[in-house]
Protein backbone atom coordinates (compact mmCIF):
# COMPACT_ATOMS: atom_id res chain seq x y z
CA UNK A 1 100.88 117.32 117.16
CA UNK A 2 100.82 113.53 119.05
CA UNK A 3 104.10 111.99 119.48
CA UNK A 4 105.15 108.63 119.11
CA UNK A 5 108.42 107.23 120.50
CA UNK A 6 111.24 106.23 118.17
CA UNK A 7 111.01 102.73 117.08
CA UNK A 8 107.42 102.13 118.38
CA UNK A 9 105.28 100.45 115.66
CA UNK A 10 106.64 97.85 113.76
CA UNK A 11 104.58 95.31 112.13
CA UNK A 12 103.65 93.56 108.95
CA UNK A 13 100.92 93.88 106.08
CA UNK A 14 98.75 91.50 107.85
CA UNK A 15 98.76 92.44 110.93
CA UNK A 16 97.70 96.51 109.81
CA UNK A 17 95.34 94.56 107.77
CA UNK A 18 93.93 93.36 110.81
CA UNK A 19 94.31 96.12 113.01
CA UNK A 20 93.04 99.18 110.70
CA UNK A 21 91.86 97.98 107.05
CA UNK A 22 89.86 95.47 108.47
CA UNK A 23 88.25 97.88 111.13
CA UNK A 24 87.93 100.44 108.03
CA UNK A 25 85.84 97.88 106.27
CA UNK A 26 84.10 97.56 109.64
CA UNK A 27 83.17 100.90 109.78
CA UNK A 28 82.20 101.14 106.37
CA UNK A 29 80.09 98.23 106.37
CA UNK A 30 78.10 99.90 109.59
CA UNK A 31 77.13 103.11 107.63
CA UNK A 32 75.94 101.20 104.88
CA UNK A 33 73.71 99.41 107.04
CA UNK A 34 72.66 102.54 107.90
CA UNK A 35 71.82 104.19 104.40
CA UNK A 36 68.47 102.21 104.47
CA UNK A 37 66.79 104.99 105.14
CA UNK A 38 68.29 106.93 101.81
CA UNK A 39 65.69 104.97 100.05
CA UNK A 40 62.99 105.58 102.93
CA UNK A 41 63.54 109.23 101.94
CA UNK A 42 63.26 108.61 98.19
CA UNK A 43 60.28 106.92 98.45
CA UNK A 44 58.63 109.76 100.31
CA UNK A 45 59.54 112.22 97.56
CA UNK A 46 58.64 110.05 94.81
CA UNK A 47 55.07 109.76 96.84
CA UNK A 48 54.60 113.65 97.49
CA UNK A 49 55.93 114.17 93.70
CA UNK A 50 53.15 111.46 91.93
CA UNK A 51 50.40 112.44 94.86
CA UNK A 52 49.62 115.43 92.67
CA UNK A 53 50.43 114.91 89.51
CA UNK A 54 48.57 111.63 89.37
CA UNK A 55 45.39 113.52 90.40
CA UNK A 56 45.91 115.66 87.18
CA UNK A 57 46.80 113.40 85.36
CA UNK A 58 43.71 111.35 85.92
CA UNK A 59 41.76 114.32 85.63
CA UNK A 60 43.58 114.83 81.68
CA UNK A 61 42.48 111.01 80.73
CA UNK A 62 39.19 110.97 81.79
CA UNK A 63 38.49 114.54 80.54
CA UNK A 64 40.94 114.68 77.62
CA UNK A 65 42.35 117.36 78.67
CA UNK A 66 42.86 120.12 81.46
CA UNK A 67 40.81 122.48 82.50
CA UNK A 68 42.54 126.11 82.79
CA UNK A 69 43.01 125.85 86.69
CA UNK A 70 43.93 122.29 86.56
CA UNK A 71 46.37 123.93 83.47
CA UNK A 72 48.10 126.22 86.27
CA UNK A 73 48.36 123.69 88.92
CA UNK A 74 50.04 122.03 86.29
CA UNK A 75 52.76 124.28 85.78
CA UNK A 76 53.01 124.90 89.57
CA UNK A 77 54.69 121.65 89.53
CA UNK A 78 57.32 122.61 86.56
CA UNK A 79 60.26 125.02 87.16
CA UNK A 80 63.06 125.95 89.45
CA UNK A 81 59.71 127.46 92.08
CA UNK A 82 57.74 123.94 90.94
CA UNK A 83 56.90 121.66 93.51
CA UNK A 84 59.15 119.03 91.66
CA UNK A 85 62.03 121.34 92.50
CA UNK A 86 61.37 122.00 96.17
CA UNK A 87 60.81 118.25 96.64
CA UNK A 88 64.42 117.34 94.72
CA UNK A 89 65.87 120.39 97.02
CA UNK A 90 64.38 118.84 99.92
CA UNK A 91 65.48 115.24 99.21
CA UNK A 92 69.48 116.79 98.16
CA UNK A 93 69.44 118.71 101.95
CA UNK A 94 68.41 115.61 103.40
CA UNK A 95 70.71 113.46 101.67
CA UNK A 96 73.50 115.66 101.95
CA UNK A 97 73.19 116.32 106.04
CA UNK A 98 72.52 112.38 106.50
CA UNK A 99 75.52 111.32 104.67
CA UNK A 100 77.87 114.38 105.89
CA UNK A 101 76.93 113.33 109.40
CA UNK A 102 77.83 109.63 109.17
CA UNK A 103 80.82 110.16 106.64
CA UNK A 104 82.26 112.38 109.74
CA UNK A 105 81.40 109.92 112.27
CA UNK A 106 83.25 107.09 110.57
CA UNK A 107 86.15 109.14 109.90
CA UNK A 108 86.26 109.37 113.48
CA UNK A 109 85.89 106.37 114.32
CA UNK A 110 88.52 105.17 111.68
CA UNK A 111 90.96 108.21 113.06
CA UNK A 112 91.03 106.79 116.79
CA UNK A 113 91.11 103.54 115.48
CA UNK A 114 94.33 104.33 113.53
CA UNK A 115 96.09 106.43 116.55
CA UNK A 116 95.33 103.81 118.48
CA UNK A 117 96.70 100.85 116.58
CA UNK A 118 99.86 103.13 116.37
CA UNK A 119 99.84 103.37 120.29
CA UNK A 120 99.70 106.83 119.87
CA UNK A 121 98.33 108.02 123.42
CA UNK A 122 98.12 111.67 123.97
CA UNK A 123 96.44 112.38 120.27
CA UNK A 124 92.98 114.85 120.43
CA UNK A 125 90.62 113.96 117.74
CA UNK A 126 90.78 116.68 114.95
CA UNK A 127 88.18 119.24 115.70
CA UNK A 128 84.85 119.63 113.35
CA UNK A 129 85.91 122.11 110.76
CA UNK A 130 88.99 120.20 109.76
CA UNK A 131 87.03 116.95 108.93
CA UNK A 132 84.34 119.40 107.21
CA UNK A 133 86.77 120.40 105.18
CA UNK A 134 87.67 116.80 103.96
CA UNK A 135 84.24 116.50 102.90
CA UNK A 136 84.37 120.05 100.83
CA UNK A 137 88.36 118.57 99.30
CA UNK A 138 87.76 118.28 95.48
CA UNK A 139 89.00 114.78 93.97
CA UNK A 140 88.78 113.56 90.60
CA UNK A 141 87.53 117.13 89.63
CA UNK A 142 84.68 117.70 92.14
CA UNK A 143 83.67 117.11 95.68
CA UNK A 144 80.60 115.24 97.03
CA UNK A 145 78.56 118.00 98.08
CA UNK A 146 78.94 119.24 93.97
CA UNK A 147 78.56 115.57 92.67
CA UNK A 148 74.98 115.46 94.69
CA UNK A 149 73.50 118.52 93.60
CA UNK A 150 74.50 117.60 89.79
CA UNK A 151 72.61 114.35 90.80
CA UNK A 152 69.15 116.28 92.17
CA UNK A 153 69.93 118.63 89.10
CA UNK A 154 69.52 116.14 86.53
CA UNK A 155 66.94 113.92 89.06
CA UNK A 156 64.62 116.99 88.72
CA UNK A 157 64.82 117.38 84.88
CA UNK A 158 64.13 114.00 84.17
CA UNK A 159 61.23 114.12 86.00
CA UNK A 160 60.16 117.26 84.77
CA UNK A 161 60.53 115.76 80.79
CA UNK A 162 58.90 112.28 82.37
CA UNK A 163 55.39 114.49 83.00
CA UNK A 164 55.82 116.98 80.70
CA UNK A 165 55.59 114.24 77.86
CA UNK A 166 53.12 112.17 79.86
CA UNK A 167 50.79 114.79 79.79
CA UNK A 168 51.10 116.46 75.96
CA UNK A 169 50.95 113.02 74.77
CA UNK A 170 48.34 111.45 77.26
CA UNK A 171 49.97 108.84 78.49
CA UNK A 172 48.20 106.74 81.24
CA UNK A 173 48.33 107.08 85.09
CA UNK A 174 49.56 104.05 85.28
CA UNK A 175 52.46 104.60 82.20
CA UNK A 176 53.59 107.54 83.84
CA UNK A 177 53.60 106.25 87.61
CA UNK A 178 55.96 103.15 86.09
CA UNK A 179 58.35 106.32 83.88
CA UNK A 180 58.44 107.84 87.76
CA UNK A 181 59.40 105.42 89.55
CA UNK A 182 61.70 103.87 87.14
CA UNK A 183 63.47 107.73 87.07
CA UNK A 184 63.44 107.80 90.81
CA UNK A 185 65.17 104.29 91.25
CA UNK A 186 67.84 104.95 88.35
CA UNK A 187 68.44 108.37 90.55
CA UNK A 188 68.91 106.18 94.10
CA UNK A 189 70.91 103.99 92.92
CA UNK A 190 72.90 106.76 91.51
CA UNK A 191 72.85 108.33 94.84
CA UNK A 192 73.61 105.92 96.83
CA UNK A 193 76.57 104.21 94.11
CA UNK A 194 78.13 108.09 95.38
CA UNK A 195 77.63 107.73 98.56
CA UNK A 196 78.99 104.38 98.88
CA UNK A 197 82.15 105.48 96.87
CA UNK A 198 82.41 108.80 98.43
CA UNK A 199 82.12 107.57 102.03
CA UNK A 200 85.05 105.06 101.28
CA UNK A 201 86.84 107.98 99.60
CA UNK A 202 86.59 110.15 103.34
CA UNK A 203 87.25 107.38 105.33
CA UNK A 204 90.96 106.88 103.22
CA UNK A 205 90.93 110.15 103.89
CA UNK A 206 90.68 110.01 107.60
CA UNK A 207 93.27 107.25 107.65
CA UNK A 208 95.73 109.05 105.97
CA UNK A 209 95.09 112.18 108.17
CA UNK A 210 95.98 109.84 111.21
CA UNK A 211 99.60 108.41 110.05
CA UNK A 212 100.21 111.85 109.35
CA UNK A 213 99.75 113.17 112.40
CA UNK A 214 101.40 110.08 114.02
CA UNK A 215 104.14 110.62 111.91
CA UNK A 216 103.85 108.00 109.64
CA UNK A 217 106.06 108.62 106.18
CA UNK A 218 105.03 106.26 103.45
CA UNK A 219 102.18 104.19 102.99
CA UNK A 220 100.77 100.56 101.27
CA UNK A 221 97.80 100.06 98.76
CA UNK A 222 95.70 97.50 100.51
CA UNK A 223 92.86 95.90 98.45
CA UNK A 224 90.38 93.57 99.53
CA UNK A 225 91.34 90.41 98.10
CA UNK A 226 88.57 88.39 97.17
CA UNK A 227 87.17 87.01 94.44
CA UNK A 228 85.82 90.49 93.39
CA UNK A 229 88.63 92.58 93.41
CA UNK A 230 89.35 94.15 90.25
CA UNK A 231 92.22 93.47 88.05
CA UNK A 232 93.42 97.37 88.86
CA UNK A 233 93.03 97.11 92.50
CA UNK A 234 94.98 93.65 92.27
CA UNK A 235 97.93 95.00 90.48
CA UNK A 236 98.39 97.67 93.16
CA UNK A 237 97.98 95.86 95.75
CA UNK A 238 101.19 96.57 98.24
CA UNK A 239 102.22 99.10 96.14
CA UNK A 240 103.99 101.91 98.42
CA UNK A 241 103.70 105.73 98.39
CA UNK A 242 105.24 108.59 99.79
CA UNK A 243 102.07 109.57 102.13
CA UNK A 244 101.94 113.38 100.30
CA UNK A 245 101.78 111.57 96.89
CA UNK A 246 99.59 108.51 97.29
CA UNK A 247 96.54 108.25 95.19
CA UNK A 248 92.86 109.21 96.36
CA UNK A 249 90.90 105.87 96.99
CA UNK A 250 88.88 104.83 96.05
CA UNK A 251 90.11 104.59 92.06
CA UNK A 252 86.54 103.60 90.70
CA UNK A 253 82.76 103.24 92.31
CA UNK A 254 82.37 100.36 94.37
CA UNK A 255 86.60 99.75 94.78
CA UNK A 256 87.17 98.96 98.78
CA UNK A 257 90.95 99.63 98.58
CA UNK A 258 92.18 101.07 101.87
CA UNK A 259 96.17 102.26 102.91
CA UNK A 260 97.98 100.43 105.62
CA UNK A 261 101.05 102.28 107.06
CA UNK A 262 104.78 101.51 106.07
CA UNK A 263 106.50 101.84 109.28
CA UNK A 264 109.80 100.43 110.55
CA UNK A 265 111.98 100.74 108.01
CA UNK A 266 115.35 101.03 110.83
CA UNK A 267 113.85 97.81 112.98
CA UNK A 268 115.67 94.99 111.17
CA UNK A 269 117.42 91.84 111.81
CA UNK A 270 120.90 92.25 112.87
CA UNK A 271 123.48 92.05 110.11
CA UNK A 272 126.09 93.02 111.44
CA UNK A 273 129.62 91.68 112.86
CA UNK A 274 128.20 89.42 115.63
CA UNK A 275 131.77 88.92 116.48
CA UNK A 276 131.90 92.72 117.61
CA UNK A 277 131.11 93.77 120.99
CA UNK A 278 130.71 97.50 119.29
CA UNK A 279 128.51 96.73 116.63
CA UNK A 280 126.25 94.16 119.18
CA UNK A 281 125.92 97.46 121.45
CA UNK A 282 125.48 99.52 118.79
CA UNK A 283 122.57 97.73 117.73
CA UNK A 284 120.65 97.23 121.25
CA UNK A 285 120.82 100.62 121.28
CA UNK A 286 120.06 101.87 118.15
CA UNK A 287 117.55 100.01 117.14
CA UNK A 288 116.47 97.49 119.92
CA UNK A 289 116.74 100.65 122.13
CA UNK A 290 118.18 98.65 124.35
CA UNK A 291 120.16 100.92 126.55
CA UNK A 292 122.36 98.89 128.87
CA UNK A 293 124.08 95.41 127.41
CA UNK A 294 126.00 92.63 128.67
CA UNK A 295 126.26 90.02 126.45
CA UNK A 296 130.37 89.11 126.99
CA UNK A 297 131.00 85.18 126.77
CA UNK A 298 127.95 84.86 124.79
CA UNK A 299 128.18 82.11 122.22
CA UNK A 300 128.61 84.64 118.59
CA UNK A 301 125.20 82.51 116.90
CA UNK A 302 123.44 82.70 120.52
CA UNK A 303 123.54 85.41 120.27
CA UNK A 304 122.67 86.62 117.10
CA UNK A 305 119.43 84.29 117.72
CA UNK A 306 118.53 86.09 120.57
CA UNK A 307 118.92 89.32 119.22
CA UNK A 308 116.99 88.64 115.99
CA UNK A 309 114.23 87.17 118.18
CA UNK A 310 113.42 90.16 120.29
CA UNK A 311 113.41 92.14 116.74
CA UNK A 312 110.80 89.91 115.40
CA UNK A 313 109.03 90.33 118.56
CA UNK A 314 109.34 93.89 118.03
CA UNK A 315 107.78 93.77 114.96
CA UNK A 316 105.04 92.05 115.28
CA UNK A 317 103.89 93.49 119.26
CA UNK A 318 104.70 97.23 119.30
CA UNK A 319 103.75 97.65 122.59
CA UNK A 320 106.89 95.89 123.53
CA UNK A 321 109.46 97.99 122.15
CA UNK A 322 111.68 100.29 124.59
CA UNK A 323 109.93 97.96 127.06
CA UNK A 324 113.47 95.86 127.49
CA UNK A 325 116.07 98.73 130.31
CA UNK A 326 118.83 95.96 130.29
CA UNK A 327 120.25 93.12 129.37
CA UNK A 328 122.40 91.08 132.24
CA UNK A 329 123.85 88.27 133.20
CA UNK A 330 122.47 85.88 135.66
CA UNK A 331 123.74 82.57 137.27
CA UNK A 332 120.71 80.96 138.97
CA UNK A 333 119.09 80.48 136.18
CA UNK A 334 118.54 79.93 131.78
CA UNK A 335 117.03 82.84 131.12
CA UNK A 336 114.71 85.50 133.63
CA UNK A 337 112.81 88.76 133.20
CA UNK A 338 112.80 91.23 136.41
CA UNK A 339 111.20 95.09 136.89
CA UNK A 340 112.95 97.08 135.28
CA UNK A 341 112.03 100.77 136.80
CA UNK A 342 108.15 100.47 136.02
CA UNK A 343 105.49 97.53 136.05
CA UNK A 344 105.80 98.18 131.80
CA UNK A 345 110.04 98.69 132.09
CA UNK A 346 112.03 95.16 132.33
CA UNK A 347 115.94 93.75 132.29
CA UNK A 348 116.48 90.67 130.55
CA UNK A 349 118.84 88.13 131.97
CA UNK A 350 120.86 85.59 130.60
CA UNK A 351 122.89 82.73 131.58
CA UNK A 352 126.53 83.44 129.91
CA UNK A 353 127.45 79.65 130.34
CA UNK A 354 124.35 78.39 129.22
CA UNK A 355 124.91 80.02 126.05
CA UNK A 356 128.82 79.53 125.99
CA UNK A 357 128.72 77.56 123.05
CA UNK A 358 125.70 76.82 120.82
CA UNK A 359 126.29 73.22 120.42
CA UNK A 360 126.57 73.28 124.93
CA UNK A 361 122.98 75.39 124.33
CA UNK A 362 121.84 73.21 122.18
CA UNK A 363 122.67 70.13 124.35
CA UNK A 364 121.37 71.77 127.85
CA UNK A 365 118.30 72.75 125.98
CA UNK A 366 117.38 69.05 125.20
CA UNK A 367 117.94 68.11 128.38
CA UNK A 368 115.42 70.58 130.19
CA UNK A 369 113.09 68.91 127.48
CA UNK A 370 113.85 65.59 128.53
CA UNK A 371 113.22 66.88 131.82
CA UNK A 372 109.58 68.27 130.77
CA UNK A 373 110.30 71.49 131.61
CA UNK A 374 109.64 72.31 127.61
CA UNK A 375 108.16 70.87 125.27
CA UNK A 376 109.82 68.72 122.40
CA UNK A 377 109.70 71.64 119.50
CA UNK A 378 111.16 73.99 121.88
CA UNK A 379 114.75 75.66 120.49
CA UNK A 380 117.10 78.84 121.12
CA UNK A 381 115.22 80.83 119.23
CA UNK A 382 111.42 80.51 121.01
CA UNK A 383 113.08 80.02 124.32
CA UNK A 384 112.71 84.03 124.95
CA UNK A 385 109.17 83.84 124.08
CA UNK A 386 108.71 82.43 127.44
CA UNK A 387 110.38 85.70 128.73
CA UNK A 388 108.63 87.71 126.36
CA UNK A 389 105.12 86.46 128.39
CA UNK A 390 106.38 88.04 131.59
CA UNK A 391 106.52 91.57 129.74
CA UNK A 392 102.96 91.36 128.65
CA UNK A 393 101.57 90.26 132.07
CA UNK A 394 103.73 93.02 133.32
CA UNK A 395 102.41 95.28 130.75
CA UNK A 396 98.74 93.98 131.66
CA UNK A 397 99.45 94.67 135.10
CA UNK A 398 100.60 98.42 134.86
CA UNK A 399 97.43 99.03 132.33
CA UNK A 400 94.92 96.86 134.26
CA UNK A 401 95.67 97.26 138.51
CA UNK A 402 96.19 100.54 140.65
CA UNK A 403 99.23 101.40 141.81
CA UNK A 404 98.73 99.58 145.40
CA UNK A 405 97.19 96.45 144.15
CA UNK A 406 100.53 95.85 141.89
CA UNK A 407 103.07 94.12 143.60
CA UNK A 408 100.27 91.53 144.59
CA UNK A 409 99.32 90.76 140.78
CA UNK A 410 103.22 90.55 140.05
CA UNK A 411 104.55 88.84 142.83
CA UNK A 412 101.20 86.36 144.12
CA UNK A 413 100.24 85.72 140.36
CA UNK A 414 96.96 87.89 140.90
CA UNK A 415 97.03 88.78 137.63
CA UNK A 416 97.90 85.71 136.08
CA UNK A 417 95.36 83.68 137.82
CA UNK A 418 92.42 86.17 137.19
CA UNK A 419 93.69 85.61 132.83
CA UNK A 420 93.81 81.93 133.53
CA UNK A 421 90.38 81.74 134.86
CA UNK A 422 88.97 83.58 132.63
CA UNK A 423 90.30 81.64 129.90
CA UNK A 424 89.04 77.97 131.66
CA UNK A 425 85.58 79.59 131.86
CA UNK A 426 85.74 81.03 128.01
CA UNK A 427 87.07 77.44 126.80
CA UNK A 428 85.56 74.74 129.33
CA UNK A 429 82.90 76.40 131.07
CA UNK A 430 84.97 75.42 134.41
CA UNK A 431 87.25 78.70 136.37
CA UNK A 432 89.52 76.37 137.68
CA UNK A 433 90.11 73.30 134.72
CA UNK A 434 93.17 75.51 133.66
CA UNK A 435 95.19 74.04 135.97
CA UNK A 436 95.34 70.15 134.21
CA UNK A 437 95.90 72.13 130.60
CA UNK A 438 99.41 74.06 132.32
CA UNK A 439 100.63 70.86 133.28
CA UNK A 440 100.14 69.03 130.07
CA UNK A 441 102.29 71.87 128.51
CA UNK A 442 105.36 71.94 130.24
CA UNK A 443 106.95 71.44 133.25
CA UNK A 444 107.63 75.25 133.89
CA UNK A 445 103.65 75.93 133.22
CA UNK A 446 102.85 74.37 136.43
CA UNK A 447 105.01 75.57 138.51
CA UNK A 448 102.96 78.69 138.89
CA UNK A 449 100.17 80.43 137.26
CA UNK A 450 102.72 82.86 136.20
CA UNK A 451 104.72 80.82 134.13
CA UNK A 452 101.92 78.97 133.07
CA UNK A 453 100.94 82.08 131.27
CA UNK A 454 104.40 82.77 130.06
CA UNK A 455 104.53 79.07 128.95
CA UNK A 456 100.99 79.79 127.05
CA UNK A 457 102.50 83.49 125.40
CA UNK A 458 105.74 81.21 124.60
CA UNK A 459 103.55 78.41 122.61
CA UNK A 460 101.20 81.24 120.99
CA UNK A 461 104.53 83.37 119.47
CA UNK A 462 105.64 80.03 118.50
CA UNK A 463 102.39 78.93 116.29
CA UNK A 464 101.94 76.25 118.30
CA UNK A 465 98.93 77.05 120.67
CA UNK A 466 95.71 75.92 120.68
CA UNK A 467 92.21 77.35 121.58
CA UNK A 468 93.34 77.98 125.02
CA UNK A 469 96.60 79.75 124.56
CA UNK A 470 95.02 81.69 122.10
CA UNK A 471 92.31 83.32 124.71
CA UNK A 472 94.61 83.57 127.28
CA UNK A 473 97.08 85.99 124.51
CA UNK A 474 93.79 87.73 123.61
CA UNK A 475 93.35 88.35 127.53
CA UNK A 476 96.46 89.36 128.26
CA UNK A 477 96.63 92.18 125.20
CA UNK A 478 92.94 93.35 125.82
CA UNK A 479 91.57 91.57 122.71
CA UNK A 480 88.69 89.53 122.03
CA UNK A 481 89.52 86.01 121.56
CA UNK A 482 88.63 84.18 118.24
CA UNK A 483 86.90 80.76 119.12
């Protein structure tokens, strides 16, 4: 079984929306692309089933009836040995081994997807036979390889009935070509209504079987909410289940419902006695996973800012948390990230007398931004965020650059400067036009190209960045930036 460290995903509805329901949808969306050819291979058994039967039917109008060996090809088409049912047989295999095959390939795909999103590392994909037998699980009374056959079953009696009537009654070739075709459209649409609905049904399925095996406990009933979601799907929407008891999805044909994972339910905001050095620790610790803390002669509501930041930060950027060793003291300067043991482990400093009082913050805050070194909007709370930018280029760094080109990226910028230009080429077609956009942010963006970047991460975590800042986040976490 994968592990996941304590406290490691913590996020919101929207962003597991974004992460895994929305990549579900993907996913789906791709195999129905695919299922094209379910009607290529309905039209070539609707062709071989009319190719002969027309002929004899023909034969029947223009003669008024059949002669005895025309009689017995006749019933060589009826029956469970009639070519009617070797073609239906045919067309069920077919179906069946196309849809099983893509149904396990999205699962797949939706399984690494969901391991991934949980920043679960050392998972193996789940070997053949145990996503075979998510395909053979019964749910809501059968499974889809039964629901099929029942499908060719009744395709191949209808047919049957269709020229069986045709014939006694002497319908026209053209009467009975239109009853075929209509009967082999109704069945397609049949067909593919269950594979649509059971393909969502095994991709749920291969979500779920990912949080379990990251260790996920309850889960969320995410509908797509649009202007066609259903009034059932709408009233469950967010609804939360113990993982062993949540509902098969879909809940009817054509519903798109997915599940999102309920995670963090320890990561919350401090509410505790700020005013106890205990209960701070115990905290940091316990939840932040902070292990080491000095926060004496902290202003009580700096504090308590601070702390609440780094737990909304938490939240929404998993790949942050048990990232933070320590957090010091430090006289030189506000606020300062340093290596902690690793190029992805860091200790947080802060100034003690800088944060003394909140009002003295408050007033030494205003007048770095009279200074331009931040913006106007800047306060206590999105100061860290600045901080904060360092981890993910140091982050970046330990994912991105061997172990001998990483001092250079830290210390000589390397890395920030190679995000930086790639963002001025993405935005203004120019490597180097990044450079007048720093300074226009803040004084501490152009003092190097790594605070630059820290200065863009600080605006982007405070909604206030702009096509720029937003590629240059996107770079840093490995994502493709929106335009």
């Amino acid at each position: 079984m994968p592990k996941t460290k304590k406290n490691e995903n913590y996020r919101d509805s929207e962003y597991w929306e974004k992460r895994i329901a929305n990549e579900t949808w993907k996913t789906y969306n791709s195999l129905e692309e695919k299922n094209i050819d379910l009607l290529q291979m309905y039209e070539e058994a609707s062709k071989q089933i009319k190719s002969e039967l027309l002929e004899l039917a023909e034969k029947a109008e223009i003669n008024g009836t059949l002669s005895r060996t025309d009689q017995y090809r006749f019933q060589k088409l009826l029956g469970e040995q009639g070519s009617i049912y070797k073609e239906c047989e045919r067309l069920g295999e077919q179906l069946e081994a196309q849809s099983k095959d893509r149904m396990i390939n999205g699962g797949e795909a939706v399984y690494g997807n969901v391991m991934e999103s949980l920043n679960v590392n050392d998972y193996s994909m789940p070997n053949k036979k145990v996503m075979e037998q998510m395909l053979r699980k019964p749910w809501q009374g059968s499974n889809f390889s039964k629901r099929l056959w029942k499908n060719m079953a009744k395709l191949e009696s209808t047919l049957n009935t269709v020229i069986v009537n045709g014939i006694t009654t002497g319908k026209t070739v053209t009467e009975m070509a239109i009853q075929l075709s209509n009967s082999m459209n109704r069945s397609f649409n049949e067909a593919h209504r269950l594979v649509r609905t059971e393909t969502v049904n095994y991709l749920n399925q291969s979500t779920k079987l990912g949080y379990k095996d990251a260790g996920v406990k309850q889960v969320q009933w995410w509908a797509a909410k649009d202007e066609r979601t259903c009034p059932t799907c709408g009233a469950n929407h967010g609804k939360t289940y113990p993982i062993d008891k949540a509902p098969n999805l879909p809940c009817h044909p054509g519903c798109r419902c997915t599940w999102l994972p309920v995670i963090n339910e320890e990561l919350q905001k401090f509410k505790g006695d700020i005013n106890s050095e205990q209960e701070v620790i115990r905290y940091c610790n316990n939840v932040l996973q902070i292990p080491k803390v000095n926060l004496k002669n902290v202003d009580d509501r700096a504090a308590e800012i601070m702390l609440n930041t780094l737990a909304n930060i938490y939240i929404a950027y998993p790949e942050l948390n048990q990232s933070i060793e320590e957090i010091c003291q430090i006289e030189s300067a506000t606020m300062a990230v340093g290596l902690g043991s690793s190029y992805s482990k860091f200790i947080l400093a802060v100034n003690p007398k800088f944060f003394s009082y909140s009002d003295y913050a408050a007033k030494m805050l205003n007048k770095q931004i009279r200074q331009g070194l931040f913006d106007a909007e800047t306060t206590i709370a999105t100061m860290p965020y600045h901080e904060i930018g360092h981890m993910f280029e140091g982050l970046y760094i330990d994912k991105n650059y061997s172990d001998s080109e990483k001092e250079k990226a830290w210390d000589n910028c390397m890395a920030a400067t190679s995000i930086l230009k790639q963002a001025s080429l993405k935005c203004y077609n120019e490597e180097n036009k990044y450079s007048t956009t720093l300074r226009a942010i803040s004084g501490y963006a152009a003092q190097s190209d790594s605070e630059g970047l820290a200065e863009c991460v600080r605006l982007e975590l405070s909604g206030k960045g702009n096509e720029f800042t937003h590629t240059v986040f996107a770079l840093l976490r490995g994502e493709k930036s929106e335009k």
